[in-house]
Protein backbone atom coordinates (compact mmCIF):
# COMPACT_ATOMS: atom_id res chain seq x y z
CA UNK A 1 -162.26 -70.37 -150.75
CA UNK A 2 -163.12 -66.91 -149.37
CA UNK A 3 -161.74 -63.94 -151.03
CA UNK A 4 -160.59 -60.63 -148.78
CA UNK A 5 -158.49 -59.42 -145.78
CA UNK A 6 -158.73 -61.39 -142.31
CA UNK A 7 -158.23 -58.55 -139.75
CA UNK A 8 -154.88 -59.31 -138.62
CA UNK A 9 -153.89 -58.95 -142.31
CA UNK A 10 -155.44 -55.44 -141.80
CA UNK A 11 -153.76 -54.62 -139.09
CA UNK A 12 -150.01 -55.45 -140.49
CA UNK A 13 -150.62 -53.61 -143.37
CA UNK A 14 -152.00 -50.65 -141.43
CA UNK A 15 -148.89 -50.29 -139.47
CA UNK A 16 -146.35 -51.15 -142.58
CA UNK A 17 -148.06 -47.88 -144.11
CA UNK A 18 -148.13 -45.96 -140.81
CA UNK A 19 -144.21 -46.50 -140.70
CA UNK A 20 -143.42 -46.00 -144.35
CA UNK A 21 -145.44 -42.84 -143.86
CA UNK A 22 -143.48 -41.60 -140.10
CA UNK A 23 -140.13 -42.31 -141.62
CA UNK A 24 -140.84 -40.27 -145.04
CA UNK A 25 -142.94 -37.70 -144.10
CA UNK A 26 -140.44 -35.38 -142.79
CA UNK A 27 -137.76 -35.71 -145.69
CA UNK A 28 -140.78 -34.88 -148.41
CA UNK A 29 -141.69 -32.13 -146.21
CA UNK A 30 -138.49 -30.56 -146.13
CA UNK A 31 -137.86 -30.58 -150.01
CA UNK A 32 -141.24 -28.76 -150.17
CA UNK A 33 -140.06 -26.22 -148.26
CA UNK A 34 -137.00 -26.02 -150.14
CA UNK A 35 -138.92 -26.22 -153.49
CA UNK A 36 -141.50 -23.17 -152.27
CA UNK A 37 -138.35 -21.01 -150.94
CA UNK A 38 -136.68 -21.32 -154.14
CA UNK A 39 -140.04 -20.32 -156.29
CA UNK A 40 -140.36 -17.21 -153.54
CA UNK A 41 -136.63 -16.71 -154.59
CA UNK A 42 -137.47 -16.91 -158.28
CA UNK A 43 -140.10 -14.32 -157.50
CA UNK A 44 -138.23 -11.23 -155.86
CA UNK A 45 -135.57 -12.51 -158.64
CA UNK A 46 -137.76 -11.83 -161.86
CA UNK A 47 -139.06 -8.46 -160.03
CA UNK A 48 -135.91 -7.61 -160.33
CA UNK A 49 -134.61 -8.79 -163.38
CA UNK A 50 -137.84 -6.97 -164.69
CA UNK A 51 -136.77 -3.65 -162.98
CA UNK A 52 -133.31 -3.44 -164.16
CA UNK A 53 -134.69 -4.46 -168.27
CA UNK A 54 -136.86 -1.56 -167.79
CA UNK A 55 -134.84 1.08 -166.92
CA UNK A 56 -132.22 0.21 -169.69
CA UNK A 57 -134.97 0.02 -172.13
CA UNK A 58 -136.79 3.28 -171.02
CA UNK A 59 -133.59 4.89 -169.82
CA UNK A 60 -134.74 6.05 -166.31
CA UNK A 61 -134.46 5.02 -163.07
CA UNK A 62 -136.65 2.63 -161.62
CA UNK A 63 -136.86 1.66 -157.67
CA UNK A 64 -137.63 -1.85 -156.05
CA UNK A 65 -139.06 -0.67 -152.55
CA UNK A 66 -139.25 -3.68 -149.97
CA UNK A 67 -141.96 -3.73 -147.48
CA UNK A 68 -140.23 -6.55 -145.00
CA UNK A 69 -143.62 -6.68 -142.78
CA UNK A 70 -146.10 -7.81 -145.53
CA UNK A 71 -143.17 -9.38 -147.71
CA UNK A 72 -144.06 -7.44 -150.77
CA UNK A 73 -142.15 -5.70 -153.74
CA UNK A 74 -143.03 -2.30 -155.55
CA UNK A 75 -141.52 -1.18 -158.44
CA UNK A 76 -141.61 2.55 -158.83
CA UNK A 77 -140.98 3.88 -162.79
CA UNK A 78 -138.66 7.00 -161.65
CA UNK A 79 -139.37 8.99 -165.19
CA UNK A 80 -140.80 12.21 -163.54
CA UNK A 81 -144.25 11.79 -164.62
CA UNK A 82 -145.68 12.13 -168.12
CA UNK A 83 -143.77 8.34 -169.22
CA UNK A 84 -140.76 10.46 -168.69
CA UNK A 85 -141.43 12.64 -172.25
CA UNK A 86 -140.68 16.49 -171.15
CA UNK A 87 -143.23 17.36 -173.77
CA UNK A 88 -146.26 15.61 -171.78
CA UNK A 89 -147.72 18.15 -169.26
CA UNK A 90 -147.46 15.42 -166.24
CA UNK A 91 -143.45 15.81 -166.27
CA UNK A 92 -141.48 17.39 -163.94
CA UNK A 93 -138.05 17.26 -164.16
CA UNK A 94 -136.75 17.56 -160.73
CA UNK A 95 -138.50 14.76 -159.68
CA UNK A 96 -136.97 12.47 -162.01
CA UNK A 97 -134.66 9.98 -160.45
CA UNK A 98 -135.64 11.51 -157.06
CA UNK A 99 -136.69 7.80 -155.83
CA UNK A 100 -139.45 9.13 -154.36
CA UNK A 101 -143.12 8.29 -155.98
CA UNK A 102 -144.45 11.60 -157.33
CA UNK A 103 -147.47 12.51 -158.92
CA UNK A 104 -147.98 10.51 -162.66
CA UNK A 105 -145.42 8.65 -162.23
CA UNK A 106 -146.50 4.54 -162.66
CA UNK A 107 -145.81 2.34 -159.73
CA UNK A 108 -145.74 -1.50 -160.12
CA UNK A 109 -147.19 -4.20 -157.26
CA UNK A 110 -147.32 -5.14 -155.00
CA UNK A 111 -145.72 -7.83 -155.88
CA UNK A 112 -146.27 -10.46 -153.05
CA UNK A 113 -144.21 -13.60 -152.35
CA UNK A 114 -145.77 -16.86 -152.45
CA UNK A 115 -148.00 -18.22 -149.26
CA UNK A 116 -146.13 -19.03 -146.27
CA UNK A 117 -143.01 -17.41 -147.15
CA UNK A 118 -141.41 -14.07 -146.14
CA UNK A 119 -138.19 -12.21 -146.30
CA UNK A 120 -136.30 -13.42 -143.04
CA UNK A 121 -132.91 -14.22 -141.65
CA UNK A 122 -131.27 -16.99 -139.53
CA UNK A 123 -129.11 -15.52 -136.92
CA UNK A 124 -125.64 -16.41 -138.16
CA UNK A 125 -126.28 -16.01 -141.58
CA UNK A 126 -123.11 -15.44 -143.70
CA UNK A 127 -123.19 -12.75 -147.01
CA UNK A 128 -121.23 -12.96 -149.92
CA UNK A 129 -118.08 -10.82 -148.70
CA UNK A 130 -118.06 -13.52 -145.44
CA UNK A 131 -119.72 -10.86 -143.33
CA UNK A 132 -122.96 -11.29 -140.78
CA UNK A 133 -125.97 -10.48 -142.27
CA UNK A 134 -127.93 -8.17 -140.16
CA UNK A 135 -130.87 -8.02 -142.17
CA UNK A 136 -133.36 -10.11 -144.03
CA UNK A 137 -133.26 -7.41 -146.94
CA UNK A 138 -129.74 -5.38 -146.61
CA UNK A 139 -130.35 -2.51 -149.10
CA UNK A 140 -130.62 1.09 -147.13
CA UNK A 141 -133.38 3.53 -147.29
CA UNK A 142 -136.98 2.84 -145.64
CA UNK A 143 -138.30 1.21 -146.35
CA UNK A 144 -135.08 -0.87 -148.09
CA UNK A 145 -134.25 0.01 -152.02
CA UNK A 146 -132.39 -0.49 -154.21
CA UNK A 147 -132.42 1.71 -157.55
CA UNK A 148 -131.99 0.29 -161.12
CA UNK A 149 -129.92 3.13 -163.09
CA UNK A 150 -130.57 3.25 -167.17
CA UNK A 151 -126.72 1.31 -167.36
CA UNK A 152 -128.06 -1.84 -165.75
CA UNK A 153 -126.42 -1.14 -162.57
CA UNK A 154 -127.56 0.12 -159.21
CA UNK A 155 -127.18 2.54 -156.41
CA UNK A 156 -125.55 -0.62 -154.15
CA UNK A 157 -124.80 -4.11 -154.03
CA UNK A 158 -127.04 -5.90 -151.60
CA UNK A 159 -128.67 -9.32 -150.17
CA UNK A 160 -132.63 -10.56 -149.53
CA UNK A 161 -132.94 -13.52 -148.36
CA UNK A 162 -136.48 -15.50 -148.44
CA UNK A 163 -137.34 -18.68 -146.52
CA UNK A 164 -140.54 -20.16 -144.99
CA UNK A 165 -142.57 -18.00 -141.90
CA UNK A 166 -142.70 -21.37 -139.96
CA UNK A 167 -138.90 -21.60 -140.24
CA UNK A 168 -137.99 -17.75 -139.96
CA UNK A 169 -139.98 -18.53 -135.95
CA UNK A 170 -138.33 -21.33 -135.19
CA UNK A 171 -135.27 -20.05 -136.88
CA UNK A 172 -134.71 -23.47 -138.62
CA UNK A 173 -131.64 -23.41 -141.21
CA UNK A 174 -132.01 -25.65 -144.53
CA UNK A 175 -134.72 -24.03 -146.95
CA UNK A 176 -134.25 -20.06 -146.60
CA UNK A 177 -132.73 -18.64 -150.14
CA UNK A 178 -130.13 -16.04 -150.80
CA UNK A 179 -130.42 -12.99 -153.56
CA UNK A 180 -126.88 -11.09 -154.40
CA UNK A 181 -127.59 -8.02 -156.30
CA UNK A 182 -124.24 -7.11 -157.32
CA UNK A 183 -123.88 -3.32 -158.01
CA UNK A 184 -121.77 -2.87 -160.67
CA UNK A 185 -124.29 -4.76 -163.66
CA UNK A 186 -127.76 -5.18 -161.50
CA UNK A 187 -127.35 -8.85 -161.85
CA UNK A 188 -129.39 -11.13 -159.70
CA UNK A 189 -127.88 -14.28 -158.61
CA UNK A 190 -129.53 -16.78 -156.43
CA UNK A 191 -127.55 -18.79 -153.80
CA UNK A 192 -127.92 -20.75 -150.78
CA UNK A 193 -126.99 -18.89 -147.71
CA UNK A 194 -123.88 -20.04 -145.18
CA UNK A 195 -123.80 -20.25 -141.59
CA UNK A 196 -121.55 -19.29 -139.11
């Protein structure tokens, strides 16, 4: 009795796999896309969250500066300069909470988002109020900001939304992620964007 595979054995299980692996692939690679938009979310989310706990607990502003072209995040401490002590020679008092990054004061990043993904926008995109979304990152200033005050909240209530570069080109809808910052306590909430 001869042990093995005769080649027409081979060749069935060959093309069992082949289709197994056609039909599946595409599903799998959709939930990783979905998976790595949400971690990109989670990113720009703990930046944040990180902001807002520091200027409560140092009681200064601080400013999250988004640079849409390279997707990254800085974090500028808005204490004046000197760690925000008017005793330390490096302060300066008119340029604290100025939002503007001034000599000895400490910037933070740039904090990047994770491979392959940037802050985009699907046409039709729907915000939280049921309006268009015009913009991948929706706070004013630029580059966009938005400005942590020593209360917890911030200078407006706005929307970034992250997704995979391959889908921001083709403008593909199912993995891009939505972040509200709501104005009023600086909370971050993460959400999955509508369509019109």
């Amino acid at each position: 009795m001869k042990k093995g595979f005769t080649l027409v054995e081979m060749v069935v299980a060959i093309s069992i796999l082949g289709l197994i692996l056609a039909v599946g692939t595409p599903p799998v690679v959709r939930f990783l896309r979905h998976f790595q938009a949400r971690d990109a979310a989670q990113v720009v989310s703990g930046v944040l969250r990180q902001a807002r706990g520091r200027a409560i607990h140092e009681r200064n502003n601080y400013v999250a500066f988004f640079n849409v072209g390279t997707s990254t995040i800085t974090v500028l401490d808005d204490d004046g300069g000197g760690s925000g002590n008017p005793a330390n020679g490096g302060f300066v008092a008119t340029n604290r909470g100025n939002g503007r990054a001034d000599n000895d004061e400490r910037i933070y990043g740039p904090y990047r988002l994770p491979r392959g993904q940037v802050f985009g926008l699907i046409g039709g995109t729907v915000g939280p109020d049921g309006t268009y979304i015009q913009s991948a990152v929706t706070f004013s200033g630029t580059p966009p900001r938005v400005v942590f005050y020593p209360n917890g909240s911030t200078n407006e209530e706005g929307v970034v939304v992250v997704m995979p570069e391959d889908e921001f080109r083709t403008q593909h809808r199912g993995a891009d992620q939505m972040l509200i910052v709501r104005r009023s306590t600086g909370s971050v909430i993460q959400a999955r964007p509508s369509y019109n």
